[in-house]
Protein backbone atom coordinates (compact mmCIF):
# COMPACT_ATOMS: atom_id res chain seq x y z
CA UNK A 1 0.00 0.00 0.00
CA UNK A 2 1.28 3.70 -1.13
CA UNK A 3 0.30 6.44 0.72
CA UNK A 4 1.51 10.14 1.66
CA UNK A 5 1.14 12.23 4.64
CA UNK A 6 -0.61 15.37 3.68
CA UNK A 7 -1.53 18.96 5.34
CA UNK A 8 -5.54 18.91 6.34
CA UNK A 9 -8.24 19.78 4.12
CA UNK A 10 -11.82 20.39 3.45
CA UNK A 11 -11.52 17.83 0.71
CA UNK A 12 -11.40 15.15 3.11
CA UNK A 13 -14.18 16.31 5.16
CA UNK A 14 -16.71 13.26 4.28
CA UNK A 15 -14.11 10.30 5.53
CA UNK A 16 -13.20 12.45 8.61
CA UNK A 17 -16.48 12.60 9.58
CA UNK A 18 -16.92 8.81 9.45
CA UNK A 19 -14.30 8.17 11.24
CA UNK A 20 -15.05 10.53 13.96
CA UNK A 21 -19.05 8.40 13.74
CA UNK A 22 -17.65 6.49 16.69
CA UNK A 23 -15.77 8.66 18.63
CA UNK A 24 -17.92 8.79 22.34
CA UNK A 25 -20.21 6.32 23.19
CA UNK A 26 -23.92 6.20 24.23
CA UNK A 27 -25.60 9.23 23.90
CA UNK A 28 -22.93 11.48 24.09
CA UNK A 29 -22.15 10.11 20.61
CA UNK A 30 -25.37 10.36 19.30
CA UNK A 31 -25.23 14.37 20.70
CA UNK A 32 -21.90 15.37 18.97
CA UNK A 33 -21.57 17.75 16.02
CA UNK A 34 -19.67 15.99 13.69
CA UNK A 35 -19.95 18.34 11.15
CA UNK A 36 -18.73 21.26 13.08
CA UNK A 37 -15.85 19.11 14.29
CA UNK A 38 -14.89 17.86 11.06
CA UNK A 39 -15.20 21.54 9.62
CA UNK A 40 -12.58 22.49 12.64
CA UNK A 41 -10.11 19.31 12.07
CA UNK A 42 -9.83 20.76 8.41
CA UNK A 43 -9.74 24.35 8.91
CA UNK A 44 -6.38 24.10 11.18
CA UNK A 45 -4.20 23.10 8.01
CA UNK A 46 -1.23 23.59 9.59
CA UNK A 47 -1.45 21.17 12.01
CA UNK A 48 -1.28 17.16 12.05
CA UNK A 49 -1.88 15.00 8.43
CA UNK A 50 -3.87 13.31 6.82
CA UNK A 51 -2.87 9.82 5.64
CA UNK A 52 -3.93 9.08 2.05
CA UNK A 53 -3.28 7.14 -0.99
CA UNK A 54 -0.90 8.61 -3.19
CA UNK A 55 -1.58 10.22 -6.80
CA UNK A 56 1.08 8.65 -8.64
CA UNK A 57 1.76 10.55 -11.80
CA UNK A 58 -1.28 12.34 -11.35
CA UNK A 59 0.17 14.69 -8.55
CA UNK A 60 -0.20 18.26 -9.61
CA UNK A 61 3.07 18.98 -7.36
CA UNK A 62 5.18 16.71 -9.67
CA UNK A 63 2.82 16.53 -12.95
CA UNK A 64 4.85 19.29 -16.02
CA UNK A 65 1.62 19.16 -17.77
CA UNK A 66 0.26 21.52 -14.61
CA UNK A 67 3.89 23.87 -14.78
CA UNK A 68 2.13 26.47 -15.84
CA UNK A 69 -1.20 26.96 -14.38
CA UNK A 70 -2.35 30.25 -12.52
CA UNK A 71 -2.84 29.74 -8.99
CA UNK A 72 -6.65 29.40 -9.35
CA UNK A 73 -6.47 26.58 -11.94
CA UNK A 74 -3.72 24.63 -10.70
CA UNK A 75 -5.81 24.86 -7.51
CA UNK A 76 -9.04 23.87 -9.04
CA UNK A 77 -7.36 20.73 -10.88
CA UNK A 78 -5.23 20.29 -6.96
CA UNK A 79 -8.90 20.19 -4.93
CA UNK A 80 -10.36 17.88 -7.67
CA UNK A 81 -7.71 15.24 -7.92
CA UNK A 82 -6.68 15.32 -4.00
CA UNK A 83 -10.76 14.25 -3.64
CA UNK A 84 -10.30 10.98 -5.62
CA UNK A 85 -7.43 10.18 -2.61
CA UNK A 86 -8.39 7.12 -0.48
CA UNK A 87 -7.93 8.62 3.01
CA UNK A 88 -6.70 5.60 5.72
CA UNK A 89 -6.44 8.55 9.07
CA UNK A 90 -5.47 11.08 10.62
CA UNK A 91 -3.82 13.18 13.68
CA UNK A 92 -4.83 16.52 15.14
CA UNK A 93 -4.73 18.94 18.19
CA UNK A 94 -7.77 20.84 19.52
CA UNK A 95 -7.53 23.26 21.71
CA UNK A 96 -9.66 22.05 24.50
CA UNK A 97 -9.59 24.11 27.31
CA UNK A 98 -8.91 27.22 25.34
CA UNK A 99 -11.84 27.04 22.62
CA UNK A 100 -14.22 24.99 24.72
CA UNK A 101 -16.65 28.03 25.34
CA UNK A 102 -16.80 28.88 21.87
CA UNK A 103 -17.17 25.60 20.51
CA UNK A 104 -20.45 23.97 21.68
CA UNK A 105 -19.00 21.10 20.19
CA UNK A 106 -15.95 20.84 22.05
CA UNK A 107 -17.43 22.03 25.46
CA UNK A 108 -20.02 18.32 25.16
CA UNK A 109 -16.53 16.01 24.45
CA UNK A 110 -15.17 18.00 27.83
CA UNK A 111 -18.15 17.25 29.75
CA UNK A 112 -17.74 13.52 28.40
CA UNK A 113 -14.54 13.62 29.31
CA UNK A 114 -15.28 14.81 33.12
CA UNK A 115 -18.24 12.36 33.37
CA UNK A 116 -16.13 9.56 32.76
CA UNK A 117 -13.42 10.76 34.57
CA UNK A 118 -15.97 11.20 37.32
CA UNK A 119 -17.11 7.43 36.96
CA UNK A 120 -13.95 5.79 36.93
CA UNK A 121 -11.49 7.44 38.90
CA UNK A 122 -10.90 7.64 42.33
CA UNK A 123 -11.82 10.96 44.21
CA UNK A 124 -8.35 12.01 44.80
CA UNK A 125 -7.27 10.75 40.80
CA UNK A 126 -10.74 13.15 39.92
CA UNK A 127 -10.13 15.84 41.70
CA UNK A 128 -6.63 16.22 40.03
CA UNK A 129 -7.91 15.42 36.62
CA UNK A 130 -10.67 17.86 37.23
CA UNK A 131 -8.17 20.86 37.96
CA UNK A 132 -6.07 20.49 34.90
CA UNK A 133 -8.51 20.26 32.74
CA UNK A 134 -9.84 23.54 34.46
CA UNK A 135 -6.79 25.46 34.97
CA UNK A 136 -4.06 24.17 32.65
CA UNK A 137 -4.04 24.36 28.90
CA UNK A 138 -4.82 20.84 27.20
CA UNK A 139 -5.40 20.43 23.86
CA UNK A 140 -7.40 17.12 22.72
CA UNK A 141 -5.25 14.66 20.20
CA UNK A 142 -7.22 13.00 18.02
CA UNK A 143 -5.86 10.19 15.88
CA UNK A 144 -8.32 8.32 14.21
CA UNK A 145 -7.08 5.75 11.12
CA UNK A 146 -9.00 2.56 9.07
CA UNK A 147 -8.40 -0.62 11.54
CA UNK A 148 -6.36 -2.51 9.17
CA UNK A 149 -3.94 0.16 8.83
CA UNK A 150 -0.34 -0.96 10.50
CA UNK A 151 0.46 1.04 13.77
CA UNK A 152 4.00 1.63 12.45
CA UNK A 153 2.41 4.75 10.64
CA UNK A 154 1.42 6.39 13.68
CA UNK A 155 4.90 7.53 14.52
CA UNK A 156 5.55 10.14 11.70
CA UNK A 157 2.22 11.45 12.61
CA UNK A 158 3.40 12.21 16.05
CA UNK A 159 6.76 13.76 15.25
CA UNK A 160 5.49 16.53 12.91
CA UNK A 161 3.18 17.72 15.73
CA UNK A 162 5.74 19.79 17.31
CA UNK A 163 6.69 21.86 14.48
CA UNK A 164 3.46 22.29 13.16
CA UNK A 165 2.63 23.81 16.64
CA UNK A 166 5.68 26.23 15.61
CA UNK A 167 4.84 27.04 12.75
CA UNK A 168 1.11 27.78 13.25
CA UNK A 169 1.83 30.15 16.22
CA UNK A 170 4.04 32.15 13.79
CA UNK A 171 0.75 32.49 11.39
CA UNK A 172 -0.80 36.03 10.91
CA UNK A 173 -4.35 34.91 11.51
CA UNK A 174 -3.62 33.45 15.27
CA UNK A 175 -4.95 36.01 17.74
CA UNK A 176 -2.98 34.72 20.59
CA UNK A 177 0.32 31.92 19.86
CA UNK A 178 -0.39 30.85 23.66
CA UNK A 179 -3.11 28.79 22.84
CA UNK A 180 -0.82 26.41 21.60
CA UNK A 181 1.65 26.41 24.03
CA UNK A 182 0.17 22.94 25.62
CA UNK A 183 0.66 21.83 29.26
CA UNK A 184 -1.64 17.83 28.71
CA UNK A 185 -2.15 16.18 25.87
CA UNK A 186 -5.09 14.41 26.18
CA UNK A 187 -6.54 11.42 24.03
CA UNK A 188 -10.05 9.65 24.29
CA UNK A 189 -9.12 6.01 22.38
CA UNK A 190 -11.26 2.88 22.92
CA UNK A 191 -10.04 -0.14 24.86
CA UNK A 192 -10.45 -3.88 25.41
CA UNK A 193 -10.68 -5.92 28.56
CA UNK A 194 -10.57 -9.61 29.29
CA UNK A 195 -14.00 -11.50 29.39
CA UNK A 196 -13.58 -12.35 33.32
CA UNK A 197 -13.04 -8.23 34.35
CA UNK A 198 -16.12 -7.50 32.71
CA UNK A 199 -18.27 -10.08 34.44
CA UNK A 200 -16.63 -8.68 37.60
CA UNK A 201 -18.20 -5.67 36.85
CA UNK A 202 -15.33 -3.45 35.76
CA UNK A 203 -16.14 -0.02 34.76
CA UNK A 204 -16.92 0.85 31.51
């Protein structure tokens, strides 16, 4: 399999939001905006990929036959062939606790987030988990990919992060470059458990 790690777009939006379909469970899934999350994912070009089959010949970056294009037609041909791309995943960073009271969105995965927390944790574990995500800055990873995709891509998805958090807090359009500046990561990611710790009753 051939693929190519590739700056976010609105191109992809259709796959992102299936793969975000699953994202919570129970009816905090069934509540989420994927649309306005997958519009957000796409909008922050500058930061994570996109994992995606690769053009071949047909790339417009290495195709002479598109040389000498204006802007707006090598962009139009760019959009139309980048659509036909088979998209396999893809890595982000949302800034959590800095956008969640503008994004309604983002403010229901935060109260998932504390509700399980909440469930799960001890009081002492909750209490701390509670005051970071209230006073520290974490943004949200989220790396979704197709399950038969081999983890050993994951890596190179990771170590761009850190300069694409560079280079988007040098961008003229970012009102403040601290949003960025990340104390947590946080991830939501699904799990398994063995048979006999769920009929013990282990939490969910």
């Amino acid at each position: 399999m051939d693929f190519e790690y590739v700056a976010p777009s609105e191109v992809y939006f259709h796959i992102v939001k299936t793969m975000i379909g699953m994202y919570l469970d129970g009816p905090q899934q069934d509540q989420l905006n994927l649309s306005a999350m997958s519009d957000h994912i796409l909008e922050r070009a500058s930061i994570g990929s996109v994992i995606v089959s690769t053009l071949g010949d047909q790339d417009p970056e290495r195709n002479p036959a598109y040389a000498n294009l204006n802007d707006e037609e090598f962009d139009k041909i760019a959009r139309k062939l980048n659509a036909t791309r088979e998209v396999y995943g893809f890595l982000t960073i949302l800034s959590l606790t800095w956008s969640k009271s503008k994004l309604d969105w983002l403010n229901h995965i935060l109260k998932y987030v504390m509700l399980k927390g909440e469930q799960n944790l001890d009081s002492n574990s909750f209490k701390s988990f509670k005051r970071i995500l209230e006073t520290k800055n974490v943004g949200l990873l989220v790396n979704e990919r197709l399950i038969n995709m081999p983890p050993t891509i994951v890596p190179a998805l990771h170590e761009q992060i850190p300069d694409d958090l560079e280079f988007t807090k040098e961008q003229e359009d970012i009102e403040d470059p601290k949003e960025f500046n990340y104390d947590y990561l946080l991830t939501i990611t699904k799990f398994t458990v063995p048979n006999e710790l769920v009929k013990s009753g282990a939490p969910d």
